[in-house]
N, C-alpha and C. Protein backbone atom coordinates (compact mmCIF):
# COMPACT_ATOMS: atom_id res chain seq x y z
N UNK A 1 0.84 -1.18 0.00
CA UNK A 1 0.00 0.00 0.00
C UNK A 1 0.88 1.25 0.00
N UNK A 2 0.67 1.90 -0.95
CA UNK A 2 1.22 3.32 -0.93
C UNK A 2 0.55 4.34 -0.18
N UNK A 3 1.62 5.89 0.80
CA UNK A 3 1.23 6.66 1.22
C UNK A 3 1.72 7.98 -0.08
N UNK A 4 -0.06 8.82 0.23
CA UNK A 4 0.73 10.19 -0.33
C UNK A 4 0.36 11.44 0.35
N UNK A 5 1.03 12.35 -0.47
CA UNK A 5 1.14 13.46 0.67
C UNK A 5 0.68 14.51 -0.92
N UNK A 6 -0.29 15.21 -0.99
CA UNK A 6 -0.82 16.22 -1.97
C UNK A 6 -0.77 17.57 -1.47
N UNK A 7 -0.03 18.43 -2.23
CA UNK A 7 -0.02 19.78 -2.27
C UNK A 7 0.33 20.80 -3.21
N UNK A 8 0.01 21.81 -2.86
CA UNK A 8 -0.01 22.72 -4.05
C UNK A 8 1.68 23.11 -4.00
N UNK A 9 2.81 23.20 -5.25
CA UNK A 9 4.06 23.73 -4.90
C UNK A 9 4.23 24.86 -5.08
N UNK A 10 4.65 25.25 -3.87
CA UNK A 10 5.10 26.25 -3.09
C UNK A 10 5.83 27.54 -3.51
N UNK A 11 7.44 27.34 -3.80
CA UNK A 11 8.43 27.92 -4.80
C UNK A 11 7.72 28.79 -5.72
N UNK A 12 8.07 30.12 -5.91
CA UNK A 12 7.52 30.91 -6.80
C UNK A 12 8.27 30.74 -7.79
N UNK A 13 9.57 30.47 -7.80
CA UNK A 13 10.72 30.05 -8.87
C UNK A 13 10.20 29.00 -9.62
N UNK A 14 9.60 27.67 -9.17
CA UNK A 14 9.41 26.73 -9.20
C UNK A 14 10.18 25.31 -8.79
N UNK A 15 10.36 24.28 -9.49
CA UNK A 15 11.34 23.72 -8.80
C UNK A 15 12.78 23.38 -9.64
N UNK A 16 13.90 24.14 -9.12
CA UNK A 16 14.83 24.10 -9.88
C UNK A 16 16.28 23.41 -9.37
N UNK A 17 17.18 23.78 -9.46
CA UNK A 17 18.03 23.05 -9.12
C UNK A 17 18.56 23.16 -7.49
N UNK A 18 18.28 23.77 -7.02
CA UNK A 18 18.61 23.96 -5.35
C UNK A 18 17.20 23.30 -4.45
N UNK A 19 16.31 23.87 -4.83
CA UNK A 19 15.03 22.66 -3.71
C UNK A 19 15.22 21.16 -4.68
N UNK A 20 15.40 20.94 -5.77
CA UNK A 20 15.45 19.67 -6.71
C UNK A 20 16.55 18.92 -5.29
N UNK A 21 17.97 19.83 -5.66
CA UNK A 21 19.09 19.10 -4.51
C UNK A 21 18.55 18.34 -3.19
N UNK A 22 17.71 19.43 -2.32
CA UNK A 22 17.72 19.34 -1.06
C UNK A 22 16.18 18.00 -0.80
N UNK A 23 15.83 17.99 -2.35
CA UNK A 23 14.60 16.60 -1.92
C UNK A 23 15.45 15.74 -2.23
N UNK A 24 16.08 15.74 -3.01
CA UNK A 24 17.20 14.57 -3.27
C UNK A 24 17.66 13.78 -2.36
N UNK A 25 18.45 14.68 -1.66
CA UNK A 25 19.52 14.40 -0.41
C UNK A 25 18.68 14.03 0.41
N UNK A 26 17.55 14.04 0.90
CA UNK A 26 16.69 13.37 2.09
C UNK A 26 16.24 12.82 1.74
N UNK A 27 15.65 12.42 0.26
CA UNK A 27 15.10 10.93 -0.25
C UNK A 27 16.08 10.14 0.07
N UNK A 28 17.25 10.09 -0.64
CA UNK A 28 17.85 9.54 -0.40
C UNK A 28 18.08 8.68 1.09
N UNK A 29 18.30 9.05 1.92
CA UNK A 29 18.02 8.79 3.55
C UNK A 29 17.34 7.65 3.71
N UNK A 30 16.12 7.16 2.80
CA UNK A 30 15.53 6.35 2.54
C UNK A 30 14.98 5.08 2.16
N UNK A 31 15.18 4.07 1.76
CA UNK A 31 14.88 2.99 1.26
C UNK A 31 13.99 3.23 0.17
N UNK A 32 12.45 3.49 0.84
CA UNK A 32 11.60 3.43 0.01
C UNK A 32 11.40 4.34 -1.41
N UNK A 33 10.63 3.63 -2.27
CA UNK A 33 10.61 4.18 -3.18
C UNK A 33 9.78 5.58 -3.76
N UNK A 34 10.02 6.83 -3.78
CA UNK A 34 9.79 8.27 -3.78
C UNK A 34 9.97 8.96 -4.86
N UNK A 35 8.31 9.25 -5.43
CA UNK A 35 7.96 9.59 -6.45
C UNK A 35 7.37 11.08 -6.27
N UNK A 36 7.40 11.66 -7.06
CA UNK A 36 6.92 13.26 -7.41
C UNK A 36 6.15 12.87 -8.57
N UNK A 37 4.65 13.19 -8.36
CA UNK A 37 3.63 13.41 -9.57
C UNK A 37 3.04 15.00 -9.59
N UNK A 38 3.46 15.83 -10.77
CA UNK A 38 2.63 16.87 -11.10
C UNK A 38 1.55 16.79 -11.83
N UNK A 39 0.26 17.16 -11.23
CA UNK A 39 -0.63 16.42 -11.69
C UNK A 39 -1.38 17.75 -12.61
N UNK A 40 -1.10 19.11 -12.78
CA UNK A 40 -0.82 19.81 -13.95
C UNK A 40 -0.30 19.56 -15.76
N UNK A 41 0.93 18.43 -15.26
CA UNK A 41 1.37 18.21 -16.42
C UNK A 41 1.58 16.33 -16.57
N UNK A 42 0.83 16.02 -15.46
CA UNK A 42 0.98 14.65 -15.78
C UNK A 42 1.98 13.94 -15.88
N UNK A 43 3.49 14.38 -14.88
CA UNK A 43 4.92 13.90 -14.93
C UNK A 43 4.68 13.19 -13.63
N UNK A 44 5.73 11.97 -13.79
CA UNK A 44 5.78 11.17 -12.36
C UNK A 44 6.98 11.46 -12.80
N UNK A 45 8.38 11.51 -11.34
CA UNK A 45 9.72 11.62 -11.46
C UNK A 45 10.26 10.98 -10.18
N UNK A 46 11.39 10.30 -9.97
CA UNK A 46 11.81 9.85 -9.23
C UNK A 46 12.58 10.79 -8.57
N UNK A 47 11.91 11.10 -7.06
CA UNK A 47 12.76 12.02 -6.39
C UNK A 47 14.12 11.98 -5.63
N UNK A 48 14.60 10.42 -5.98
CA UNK A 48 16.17 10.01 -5.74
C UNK A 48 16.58 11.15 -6.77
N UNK A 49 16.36 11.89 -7.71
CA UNK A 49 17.11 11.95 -8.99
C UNK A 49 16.64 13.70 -9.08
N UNK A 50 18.08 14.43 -8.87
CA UNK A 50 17.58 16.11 -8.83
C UNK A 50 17.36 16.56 -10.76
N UNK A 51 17.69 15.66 -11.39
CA UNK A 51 17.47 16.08 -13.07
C UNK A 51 16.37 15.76 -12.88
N UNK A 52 15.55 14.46 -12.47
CA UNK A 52 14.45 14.27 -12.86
C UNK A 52 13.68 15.43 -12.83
N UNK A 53 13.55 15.67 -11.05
CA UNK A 53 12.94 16.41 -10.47
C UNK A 53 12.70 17.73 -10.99
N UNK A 54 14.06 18.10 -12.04
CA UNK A 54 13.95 19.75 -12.36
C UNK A 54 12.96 19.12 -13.75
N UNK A 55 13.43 17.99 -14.12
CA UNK A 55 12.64 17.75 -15.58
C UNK A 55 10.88 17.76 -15.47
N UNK A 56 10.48 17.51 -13.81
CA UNK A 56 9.16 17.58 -14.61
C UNK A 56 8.35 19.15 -14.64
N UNK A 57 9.31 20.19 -14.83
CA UNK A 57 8.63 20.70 -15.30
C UNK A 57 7.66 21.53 -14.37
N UNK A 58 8.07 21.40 -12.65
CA UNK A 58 6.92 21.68 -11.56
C UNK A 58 6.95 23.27 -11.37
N UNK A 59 6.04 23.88 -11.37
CA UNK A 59 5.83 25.67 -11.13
C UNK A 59 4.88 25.52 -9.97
N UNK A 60 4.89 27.00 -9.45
CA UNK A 60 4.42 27.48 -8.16
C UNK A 60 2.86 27.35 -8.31
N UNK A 61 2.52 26.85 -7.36
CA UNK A 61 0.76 26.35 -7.29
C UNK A 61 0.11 25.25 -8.04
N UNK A 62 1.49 24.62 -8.72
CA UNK A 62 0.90 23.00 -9.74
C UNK A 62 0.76 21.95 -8.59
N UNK A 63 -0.46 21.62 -8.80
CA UNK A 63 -1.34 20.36 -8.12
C UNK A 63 0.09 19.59 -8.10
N UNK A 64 0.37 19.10 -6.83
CA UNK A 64 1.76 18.00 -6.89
C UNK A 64 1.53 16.72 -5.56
N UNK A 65 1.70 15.65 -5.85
CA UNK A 65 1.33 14.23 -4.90
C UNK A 65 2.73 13.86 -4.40
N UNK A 66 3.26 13.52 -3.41
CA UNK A 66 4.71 12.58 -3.35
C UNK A 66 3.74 11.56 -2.96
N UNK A 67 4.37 10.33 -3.56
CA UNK A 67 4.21 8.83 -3.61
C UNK A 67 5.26 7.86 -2.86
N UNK A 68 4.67 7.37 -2.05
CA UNK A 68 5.77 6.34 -1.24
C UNK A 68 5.88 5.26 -0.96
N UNK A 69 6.19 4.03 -1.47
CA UNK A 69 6.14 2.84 -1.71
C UNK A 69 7.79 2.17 -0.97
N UNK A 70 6.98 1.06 -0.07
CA UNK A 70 8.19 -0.16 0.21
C UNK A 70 8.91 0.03 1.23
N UNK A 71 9.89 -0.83 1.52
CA UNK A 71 10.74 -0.60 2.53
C UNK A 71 10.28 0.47 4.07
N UNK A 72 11.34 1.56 3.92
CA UNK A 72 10.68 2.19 5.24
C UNK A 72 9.56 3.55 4.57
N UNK A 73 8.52 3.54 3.98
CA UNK A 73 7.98 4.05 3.43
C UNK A 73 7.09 4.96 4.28
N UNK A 74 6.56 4.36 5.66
CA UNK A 74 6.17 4.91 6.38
C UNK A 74 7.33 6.40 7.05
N UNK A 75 8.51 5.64 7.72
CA UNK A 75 9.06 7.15 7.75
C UNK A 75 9.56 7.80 6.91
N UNK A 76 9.75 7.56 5.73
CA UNK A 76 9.33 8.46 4.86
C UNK A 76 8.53 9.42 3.99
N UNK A 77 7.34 9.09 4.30
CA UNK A 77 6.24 9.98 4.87
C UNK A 77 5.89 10.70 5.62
N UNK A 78 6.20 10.25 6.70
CA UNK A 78 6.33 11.01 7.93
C UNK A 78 7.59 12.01 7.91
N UNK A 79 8.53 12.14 7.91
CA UNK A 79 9.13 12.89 7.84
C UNK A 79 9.26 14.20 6.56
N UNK A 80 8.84 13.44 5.57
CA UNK A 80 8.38 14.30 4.24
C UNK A 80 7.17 15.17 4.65
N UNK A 81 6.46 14.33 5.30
CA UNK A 81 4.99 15.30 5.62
C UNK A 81 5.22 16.50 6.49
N UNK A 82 6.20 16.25 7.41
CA UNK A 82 6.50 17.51 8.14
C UNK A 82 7.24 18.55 7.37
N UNK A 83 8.58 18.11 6.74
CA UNK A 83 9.61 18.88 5.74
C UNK A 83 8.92 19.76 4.61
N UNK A 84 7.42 19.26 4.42
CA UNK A 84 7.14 19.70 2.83
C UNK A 84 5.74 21.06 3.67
N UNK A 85 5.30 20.32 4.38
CA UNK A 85 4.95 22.22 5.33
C UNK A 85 5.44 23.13 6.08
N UNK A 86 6.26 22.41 6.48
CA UNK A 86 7.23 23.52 7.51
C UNK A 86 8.73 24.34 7.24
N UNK A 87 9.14 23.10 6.39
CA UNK A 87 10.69 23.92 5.54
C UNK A 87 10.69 23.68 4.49
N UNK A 88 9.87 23.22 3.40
CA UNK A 88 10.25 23.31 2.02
C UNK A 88 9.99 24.60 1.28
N UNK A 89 8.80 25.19 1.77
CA UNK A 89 8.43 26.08 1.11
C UNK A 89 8.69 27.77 1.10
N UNK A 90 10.39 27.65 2.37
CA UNK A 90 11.22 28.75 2.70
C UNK A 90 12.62 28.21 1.81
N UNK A 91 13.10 27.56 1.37
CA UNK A 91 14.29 26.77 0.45
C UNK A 91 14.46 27.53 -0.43
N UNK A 92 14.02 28.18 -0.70
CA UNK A 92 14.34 29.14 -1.72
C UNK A 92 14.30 30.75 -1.62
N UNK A 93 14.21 31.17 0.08
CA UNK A 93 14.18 32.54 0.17
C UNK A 93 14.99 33.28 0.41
N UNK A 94 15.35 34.84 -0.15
CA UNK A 94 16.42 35.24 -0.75
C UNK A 94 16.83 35.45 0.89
N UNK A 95 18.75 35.74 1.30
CA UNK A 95 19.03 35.81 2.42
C UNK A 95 19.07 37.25 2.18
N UNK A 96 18.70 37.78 3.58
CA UNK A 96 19.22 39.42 3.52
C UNK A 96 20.36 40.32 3.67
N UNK A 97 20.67 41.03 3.19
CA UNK A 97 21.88 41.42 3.22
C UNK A 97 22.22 42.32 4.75
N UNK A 98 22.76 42.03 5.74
CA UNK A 98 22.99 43.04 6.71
C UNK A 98 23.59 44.05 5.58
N UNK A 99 22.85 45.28 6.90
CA UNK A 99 23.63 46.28 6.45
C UNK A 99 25.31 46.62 6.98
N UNK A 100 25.65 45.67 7.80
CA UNK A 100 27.21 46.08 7.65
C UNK A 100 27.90 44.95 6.74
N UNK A 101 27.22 44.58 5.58
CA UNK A 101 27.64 43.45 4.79
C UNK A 101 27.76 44.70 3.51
N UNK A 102 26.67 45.40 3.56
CA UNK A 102 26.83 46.43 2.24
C UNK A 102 28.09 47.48 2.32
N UNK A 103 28.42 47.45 0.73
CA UNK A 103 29.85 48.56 0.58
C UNK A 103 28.96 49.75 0.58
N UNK A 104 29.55 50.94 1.55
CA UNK A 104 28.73 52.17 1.88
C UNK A 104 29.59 53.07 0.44
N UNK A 105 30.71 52.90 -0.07
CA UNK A 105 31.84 53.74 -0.86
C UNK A 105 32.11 52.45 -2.26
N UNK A 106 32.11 53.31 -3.15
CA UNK A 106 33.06 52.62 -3.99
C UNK A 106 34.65 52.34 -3.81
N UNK A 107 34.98 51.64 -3.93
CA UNK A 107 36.81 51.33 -3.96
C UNK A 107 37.03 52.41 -4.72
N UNK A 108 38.25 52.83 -4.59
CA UNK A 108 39.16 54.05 -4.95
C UNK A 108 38.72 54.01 -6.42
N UNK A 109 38.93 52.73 -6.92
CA UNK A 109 39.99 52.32 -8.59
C UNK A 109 38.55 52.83 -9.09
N UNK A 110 37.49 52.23 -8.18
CA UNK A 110 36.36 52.65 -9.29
C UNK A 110 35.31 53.97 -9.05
N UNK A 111 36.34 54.78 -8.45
CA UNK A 111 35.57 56.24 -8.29
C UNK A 111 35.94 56.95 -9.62
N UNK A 112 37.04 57.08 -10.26
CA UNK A 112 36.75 57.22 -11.41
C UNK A 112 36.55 56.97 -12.63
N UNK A 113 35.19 56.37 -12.58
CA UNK A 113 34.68 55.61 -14.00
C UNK A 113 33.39 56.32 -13.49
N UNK A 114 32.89 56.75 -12.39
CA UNK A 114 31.29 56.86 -12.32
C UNK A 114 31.15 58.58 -12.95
């Protein structure tokens, strides 16, 4: 018996190569077998696999299922179910720049070019 977990994705970017990575790396963790269906475009992708993942194609608010079959399938659900409301859908937000991180002056060399 398979568990799934349905939601709308998140990412305004969509899903590209940095959240693709970070489902990767915790599928991985896993045994069981962990599928991504966008059910917008009708892609199933194996979420061991961050090409797949960028391949199907997933944008922000596409109907999306993870599928979990076999082995330890149960905690992998469980732990996906928490990860995919509580931290997946910050994975992609820009960091802020302190302001004593910002250059207040141009460098010398390039004060005169402006």
């Amino acid at each position: 018996m398979s568990l799934q977990i349905t939601f709308k994705f998140p990412l305004v970017n969509g899903l590209h190569a940095r959240p693709a990575s970070f489902l990767q790396q915790y599928a991985k963790n896993f045994n069981a077998i962990i599928n991504l269906v966008n059910h917008k475009n009708n892609t199933m992708v194996d979420v061991k696999s961050a090409i797949a993942l960028m391949s199907s194609n997933t944008m922000f608010n596409d109907e999306c299922e993870l599928i979990f079959d076999g082995g330890d399938a149960v905690d992998a659900y469980n732990w996906f179910n928490t990860y995919i409301t509580d931290v997946f859908p910050f994975v992609d937000e820009v960091t802020p720049i302190l302001e004593s991180q910002q250059q207040k002056t141009l460098p010398r060399i390039l004060k005169n070019y402006t």
